[in-house]
C-alpha atoms as a PDB file:
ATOM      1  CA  UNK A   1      -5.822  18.019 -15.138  1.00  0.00           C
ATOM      2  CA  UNK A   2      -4.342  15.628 -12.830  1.00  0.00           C
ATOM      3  CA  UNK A   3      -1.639  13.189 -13.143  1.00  0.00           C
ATOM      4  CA  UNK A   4      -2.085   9.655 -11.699  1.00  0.00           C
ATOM      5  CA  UNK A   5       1.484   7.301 -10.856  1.00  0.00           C
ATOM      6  CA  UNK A   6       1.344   3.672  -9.633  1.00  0.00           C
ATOM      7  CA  UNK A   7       4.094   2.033  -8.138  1.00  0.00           C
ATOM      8  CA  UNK A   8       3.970  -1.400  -9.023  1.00  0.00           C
ATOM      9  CA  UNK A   9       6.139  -3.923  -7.678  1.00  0.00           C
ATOM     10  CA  UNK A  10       6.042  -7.508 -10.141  1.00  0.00           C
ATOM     11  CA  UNK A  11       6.568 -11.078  -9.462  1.00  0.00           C
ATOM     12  CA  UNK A  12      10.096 -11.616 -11.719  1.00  0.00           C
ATOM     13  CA  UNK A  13       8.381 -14.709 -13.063  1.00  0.00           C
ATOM     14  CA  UNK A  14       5.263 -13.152 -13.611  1.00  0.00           C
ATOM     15  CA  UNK A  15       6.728  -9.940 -15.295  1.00  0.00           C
ATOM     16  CA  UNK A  16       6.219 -10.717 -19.136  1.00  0.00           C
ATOM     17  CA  UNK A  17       2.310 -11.836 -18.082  1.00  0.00           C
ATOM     18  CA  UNK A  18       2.116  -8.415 -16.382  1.00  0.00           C
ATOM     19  CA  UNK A  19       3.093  -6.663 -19.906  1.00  0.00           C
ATOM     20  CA  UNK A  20       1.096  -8.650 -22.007  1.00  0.00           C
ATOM     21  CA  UNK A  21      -1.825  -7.701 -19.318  1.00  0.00           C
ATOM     22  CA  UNK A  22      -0.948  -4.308 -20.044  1.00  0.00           C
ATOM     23  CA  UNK A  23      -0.757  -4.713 -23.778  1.00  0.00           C
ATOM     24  CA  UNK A  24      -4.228  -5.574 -24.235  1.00  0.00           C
ATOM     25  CA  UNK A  25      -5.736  -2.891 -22.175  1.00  0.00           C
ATOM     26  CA  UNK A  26      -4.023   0.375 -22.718  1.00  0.00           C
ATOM     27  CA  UNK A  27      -6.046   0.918 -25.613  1.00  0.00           C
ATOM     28  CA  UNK A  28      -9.328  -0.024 -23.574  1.00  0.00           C
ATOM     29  CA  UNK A  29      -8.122   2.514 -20.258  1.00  0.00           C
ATOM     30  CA  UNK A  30      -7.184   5.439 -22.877  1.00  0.00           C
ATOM     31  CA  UNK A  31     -10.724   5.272 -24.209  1.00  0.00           C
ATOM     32  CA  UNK A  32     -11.837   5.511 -20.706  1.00  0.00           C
ATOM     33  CA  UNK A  33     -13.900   9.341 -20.217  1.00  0.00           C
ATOM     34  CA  UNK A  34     -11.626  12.049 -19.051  1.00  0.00           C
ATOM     35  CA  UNK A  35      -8.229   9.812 -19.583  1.00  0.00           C
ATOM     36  CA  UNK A  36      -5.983  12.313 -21.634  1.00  0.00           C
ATOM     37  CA  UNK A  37      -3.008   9.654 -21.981  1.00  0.00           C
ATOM     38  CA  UNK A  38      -1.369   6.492 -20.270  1.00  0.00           C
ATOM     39  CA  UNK A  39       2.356   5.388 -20.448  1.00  0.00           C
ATOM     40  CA  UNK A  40       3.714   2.516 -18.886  1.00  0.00           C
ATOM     41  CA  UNK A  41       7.463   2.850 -17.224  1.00  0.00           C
ATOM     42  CA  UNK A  42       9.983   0.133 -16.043  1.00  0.00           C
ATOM     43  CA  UNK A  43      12.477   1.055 -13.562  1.00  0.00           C
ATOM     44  CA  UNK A  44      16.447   1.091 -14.883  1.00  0.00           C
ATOM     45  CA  UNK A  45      17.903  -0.555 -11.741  1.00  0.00           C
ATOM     46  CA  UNK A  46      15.132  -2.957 -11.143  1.00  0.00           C
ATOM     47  CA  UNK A  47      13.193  -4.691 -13.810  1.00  0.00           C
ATOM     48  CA  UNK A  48      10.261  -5.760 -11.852  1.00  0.00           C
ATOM     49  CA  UNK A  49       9.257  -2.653 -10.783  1.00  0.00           C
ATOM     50  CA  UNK A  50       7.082  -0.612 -12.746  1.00  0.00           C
ATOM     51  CA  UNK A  51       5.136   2.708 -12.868  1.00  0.00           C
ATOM     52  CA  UNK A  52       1.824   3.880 -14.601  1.00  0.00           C
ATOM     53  CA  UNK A  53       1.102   7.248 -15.531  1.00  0.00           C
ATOM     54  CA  UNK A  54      -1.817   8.403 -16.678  1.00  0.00           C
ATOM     55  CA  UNK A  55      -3.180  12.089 -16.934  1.00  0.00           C
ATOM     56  CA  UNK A  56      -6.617  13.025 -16.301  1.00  0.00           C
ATOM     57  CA  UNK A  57      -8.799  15.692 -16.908  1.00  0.00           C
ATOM     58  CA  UNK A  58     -10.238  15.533 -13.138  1.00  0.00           C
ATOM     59  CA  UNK A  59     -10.110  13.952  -9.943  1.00  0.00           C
ATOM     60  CA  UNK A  60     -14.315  12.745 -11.168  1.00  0.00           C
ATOM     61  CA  UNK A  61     -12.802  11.044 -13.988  1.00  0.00           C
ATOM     62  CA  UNK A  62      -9.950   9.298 -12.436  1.00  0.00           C
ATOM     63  CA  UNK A  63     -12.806   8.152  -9.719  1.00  0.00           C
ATOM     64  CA  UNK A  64     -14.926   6.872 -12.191  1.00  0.00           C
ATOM     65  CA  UNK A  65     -12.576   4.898 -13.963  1.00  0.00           C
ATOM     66  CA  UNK A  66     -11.771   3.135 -10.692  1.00  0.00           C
ATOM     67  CA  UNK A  67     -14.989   2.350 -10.174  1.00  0.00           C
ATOM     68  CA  UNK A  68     -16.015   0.889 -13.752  1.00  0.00           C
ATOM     69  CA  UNK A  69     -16.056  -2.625 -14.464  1.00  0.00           C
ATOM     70  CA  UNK A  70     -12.838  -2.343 -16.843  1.00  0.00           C
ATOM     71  CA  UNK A  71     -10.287  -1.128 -13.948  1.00  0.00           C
ATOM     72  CA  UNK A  72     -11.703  -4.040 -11.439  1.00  0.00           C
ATOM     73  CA  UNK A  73     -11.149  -6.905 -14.462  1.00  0.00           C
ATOM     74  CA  UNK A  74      -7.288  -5.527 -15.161  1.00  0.00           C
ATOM     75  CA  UNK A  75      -6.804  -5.041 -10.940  1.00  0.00           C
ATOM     76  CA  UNK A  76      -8.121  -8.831 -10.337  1.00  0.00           C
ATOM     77  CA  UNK A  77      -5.832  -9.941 -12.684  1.00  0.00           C
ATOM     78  CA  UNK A  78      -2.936  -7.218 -11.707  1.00  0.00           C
ATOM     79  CA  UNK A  79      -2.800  -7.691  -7.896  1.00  0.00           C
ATOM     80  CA  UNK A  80      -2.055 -11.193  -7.716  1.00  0.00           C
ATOM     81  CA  UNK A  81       1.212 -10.314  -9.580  1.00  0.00           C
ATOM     82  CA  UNK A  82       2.303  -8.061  -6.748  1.00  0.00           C
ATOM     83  CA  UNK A  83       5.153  -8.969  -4.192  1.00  0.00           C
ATOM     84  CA  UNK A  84       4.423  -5.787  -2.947  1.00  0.00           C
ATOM     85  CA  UNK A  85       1.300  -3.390  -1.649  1.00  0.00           C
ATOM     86  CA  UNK A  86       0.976  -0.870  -4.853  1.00  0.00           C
ATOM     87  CA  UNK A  87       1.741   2.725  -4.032  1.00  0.00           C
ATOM     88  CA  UNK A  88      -0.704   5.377  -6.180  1.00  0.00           C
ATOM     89  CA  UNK A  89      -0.141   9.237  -6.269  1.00  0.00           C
ATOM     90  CA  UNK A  90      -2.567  11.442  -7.658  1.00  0.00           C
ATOM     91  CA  UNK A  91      -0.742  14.947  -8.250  1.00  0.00           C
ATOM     92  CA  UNK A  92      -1.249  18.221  -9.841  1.00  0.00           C
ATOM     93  CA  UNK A  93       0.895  20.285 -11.985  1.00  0.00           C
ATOM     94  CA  UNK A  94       2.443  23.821 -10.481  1.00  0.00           C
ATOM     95  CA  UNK A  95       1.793  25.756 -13.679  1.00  0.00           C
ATOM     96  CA  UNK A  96       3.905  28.744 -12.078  1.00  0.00           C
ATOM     97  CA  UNK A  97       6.825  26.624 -10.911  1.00  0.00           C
END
């Protein structure tokens, strides 16, 4: 299982487009193979920054997705929103930690 976070840094004026974007595809990206769940975060001290997280059951899946037709349609429309590059982390939980 891995654990995928994206920074993502929103256009104040395009924020509430960037939610409703989100809205209507969560349901569409948790159907995706291997995606075990998907939560969308906001940031406390600045409201146009936001965070995905998404767990997956393997690096193949996670790969997959972001090659399939669905993740390209939401990033075409995503990216534009940006005022900054994304950031993405793919990480792994330390089970004996």
């Amino acid at each position: 299982m891995i654990t995928r976070i994206v920074k993502l840094t929103i256009a104040p004026e395009k924020v509430d487009e960037f939610i409703e974007n989100f809205k209507a595809n969560k349901k569409l990206i948790r159907a995706s193979a291997g995606c075990e769940g998907l939560k969308l975060l906001r940031d406390l001290n600045n409201p146009n920054i936001f965070f995905t997280y998404s767990k997956w059951q393997s690096p193949g899946h996670l790969e997959m997705y972001r090659q399939s037709q669905l993740f390209k349609g939401i990033w075409s429309v995503t990216k534009p929103m940006f005022t900054l590059t994304a950031e993405a982390w793919s990480v792994e939980e330390l089970e004996h930690c």
